[in-house]
N, C-alpha and C. Protein backbone atom coordinates (compact mmCIF):
# COMPACT_ATOMS: atom_id res chain seq x y z
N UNK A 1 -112.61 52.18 134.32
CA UNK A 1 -113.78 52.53 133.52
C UNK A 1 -114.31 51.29 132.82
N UNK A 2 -115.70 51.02 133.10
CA UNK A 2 -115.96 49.94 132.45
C UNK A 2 -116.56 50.79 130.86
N UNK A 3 -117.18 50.08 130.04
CA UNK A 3 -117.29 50.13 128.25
C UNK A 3 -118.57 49.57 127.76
N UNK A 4 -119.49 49.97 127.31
CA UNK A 4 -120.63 48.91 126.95
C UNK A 4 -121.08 49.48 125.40
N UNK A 5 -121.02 49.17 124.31
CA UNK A 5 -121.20 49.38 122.97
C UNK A 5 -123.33 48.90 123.15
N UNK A 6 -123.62 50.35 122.65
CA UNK A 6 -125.17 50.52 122.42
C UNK A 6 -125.20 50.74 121.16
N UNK A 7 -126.06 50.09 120.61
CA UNK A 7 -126.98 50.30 119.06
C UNK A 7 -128.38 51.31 119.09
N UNK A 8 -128.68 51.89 118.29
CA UNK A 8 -130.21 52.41 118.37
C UNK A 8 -129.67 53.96 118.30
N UNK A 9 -128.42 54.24 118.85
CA UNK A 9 -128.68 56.28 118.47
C UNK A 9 -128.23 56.51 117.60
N UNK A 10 -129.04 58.16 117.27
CA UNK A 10 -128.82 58.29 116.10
C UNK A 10 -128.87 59.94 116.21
N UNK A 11 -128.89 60.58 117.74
CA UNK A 11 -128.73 62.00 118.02
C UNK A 11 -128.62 62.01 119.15
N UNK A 12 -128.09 63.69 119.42
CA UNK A 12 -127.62 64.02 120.76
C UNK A 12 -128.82 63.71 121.47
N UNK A 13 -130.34 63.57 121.53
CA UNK A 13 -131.25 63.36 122.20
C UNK A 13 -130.69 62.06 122.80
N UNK A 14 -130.86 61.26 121.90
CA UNK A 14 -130.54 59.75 122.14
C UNK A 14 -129.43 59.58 123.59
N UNK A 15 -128.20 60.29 122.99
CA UNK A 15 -127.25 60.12 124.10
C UNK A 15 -127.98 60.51 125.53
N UNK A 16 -128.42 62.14 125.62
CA UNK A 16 -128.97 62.45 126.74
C UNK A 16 -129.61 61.18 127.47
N UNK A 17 -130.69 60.65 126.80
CA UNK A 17 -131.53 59.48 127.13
C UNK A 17 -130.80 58.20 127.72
N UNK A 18 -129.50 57.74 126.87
CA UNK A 18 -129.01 56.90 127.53
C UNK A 18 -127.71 57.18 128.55
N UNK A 19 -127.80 58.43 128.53
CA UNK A 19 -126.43 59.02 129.79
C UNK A 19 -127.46 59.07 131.26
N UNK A 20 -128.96 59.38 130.61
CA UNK A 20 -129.63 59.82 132.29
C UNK A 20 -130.08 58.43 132.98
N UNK A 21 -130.09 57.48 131.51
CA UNK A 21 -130.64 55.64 131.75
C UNK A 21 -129.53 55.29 132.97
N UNK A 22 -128.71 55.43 132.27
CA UNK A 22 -127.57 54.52 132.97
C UNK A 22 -127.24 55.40 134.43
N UNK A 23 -127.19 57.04 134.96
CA UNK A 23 -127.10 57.63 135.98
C UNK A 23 -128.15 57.13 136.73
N UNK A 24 -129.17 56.54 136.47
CA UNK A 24 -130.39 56.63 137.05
C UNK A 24 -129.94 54.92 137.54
N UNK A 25 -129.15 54.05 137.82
CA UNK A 25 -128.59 52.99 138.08
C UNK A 25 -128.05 52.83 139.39
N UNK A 26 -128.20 52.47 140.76
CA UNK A 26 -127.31 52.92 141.91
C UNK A 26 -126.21 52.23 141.82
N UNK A 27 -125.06 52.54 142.19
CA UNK A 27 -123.32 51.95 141.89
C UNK A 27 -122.67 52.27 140.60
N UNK A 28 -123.42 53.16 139.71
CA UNK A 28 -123.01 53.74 138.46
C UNK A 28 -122.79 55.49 138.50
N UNK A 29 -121.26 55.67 138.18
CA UNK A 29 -121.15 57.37 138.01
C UNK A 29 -120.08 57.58 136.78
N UNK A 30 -119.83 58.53 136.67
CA UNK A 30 -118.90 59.25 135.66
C UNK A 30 -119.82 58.73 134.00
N UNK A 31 -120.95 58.79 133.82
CA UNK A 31 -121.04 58.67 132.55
C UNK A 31 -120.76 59.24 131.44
N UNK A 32 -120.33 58.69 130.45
CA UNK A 32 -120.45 59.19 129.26
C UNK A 32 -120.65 58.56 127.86
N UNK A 33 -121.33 58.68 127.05
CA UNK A 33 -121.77 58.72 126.01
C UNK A 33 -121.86 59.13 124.74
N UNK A 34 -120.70 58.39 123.95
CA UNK A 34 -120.00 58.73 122.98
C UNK A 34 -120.79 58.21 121.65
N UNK A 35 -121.73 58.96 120.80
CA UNK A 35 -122.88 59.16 119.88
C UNK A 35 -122.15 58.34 118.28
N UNK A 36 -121.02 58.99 118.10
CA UNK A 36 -120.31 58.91 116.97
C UNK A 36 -119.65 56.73 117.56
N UNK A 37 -118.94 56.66 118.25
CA UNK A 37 -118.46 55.19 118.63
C UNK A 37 -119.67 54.45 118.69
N UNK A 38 -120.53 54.79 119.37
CA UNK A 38 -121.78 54.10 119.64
C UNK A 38 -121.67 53.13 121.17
N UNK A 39 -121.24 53.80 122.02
CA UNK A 39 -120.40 53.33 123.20
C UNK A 39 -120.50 54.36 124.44
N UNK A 40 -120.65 53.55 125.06
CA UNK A 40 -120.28 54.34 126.74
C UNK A 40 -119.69 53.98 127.79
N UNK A 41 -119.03 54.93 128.76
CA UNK A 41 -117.79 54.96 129.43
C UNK A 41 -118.69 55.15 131.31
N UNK A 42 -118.09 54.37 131.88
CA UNK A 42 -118.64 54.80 133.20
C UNK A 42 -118.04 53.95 134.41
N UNK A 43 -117.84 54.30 135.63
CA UNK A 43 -117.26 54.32 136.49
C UNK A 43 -118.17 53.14 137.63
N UNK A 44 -118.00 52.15 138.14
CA UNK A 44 -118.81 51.34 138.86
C UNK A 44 -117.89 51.78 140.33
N UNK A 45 -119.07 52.33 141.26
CA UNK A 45 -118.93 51.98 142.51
C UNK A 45 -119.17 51.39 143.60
N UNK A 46 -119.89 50.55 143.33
CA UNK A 46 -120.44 48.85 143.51
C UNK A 46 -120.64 48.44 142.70
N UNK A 47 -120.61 47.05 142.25
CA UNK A 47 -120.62 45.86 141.44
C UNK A 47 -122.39 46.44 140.61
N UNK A 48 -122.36 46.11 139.72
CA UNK A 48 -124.06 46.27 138.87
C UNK A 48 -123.69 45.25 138.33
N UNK A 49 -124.92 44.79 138.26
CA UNK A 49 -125.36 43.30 137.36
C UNK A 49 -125.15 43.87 136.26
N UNK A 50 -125.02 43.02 134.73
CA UNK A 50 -125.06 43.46 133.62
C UNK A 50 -126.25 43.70 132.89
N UNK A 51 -127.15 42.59 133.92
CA UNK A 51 -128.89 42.63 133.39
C UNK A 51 -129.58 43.80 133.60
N UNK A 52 -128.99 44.63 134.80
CA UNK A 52 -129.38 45.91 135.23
C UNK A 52 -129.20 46.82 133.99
N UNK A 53 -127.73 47.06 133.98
CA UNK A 53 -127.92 48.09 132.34
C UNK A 53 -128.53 47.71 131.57
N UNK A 54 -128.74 46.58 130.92
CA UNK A 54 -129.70 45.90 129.48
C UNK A 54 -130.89 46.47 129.50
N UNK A 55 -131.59 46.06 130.92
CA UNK A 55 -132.82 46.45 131.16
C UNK A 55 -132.77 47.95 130.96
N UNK A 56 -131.96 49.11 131.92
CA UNK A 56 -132.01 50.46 131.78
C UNK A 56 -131.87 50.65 130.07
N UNK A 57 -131.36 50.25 129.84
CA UNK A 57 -130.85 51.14 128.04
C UNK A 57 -131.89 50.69 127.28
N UNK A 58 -132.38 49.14 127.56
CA UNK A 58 -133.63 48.89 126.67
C UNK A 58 -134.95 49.96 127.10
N UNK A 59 -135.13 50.09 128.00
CA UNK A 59 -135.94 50.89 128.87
C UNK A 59 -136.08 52.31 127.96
N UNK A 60 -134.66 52.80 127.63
CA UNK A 60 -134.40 53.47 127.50
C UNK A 60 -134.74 54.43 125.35
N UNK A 61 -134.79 52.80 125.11
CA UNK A 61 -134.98 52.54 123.77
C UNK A 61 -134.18 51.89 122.62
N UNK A 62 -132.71 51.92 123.50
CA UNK A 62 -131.73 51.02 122.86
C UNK A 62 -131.46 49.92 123.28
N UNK A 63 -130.24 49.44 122.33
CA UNK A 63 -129.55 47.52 122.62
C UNK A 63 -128.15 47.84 123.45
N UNK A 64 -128.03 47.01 124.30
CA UNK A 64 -126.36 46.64 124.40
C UNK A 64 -125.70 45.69 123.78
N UNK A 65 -124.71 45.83 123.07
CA UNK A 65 -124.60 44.90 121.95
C UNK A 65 -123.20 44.32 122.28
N UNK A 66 -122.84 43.07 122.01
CA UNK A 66 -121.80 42.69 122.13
C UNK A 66 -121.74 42.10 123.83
């Protein structure tokens, strides 16, 4: 499981938004999106660039931080 700490939510909307960002990624499954940590959990089944998520989550309305 890879880990990526997001800034910017602040409700279950939010999560929805960045659980469908990151599904919507090809080589990305098992998401999840933990509101309270400020973090998400997900499964790579081909390699994804890291610029790929940045872009999706900014897209999306949030940061990847760290």
């Amino acid at each position: 499981m890879k880990k990526i700490k997001i800034s910017g939510m602040s409700c279950n909307h939010c999560v929805m938004a960045a659980t469908k960002a990151l599904n919507s990624i090809e080589g990305i499954r098992d998401v999840k999106v933990d509101l309270t940590a400020g973090e998400a959990t997900f499964e790579e089944t081909a390699p994804v660039d890291p610029e790929i998520i940045k872009k999706k989550i900014s897209e999306a309305g949030f940061d990847v931080v760290g």
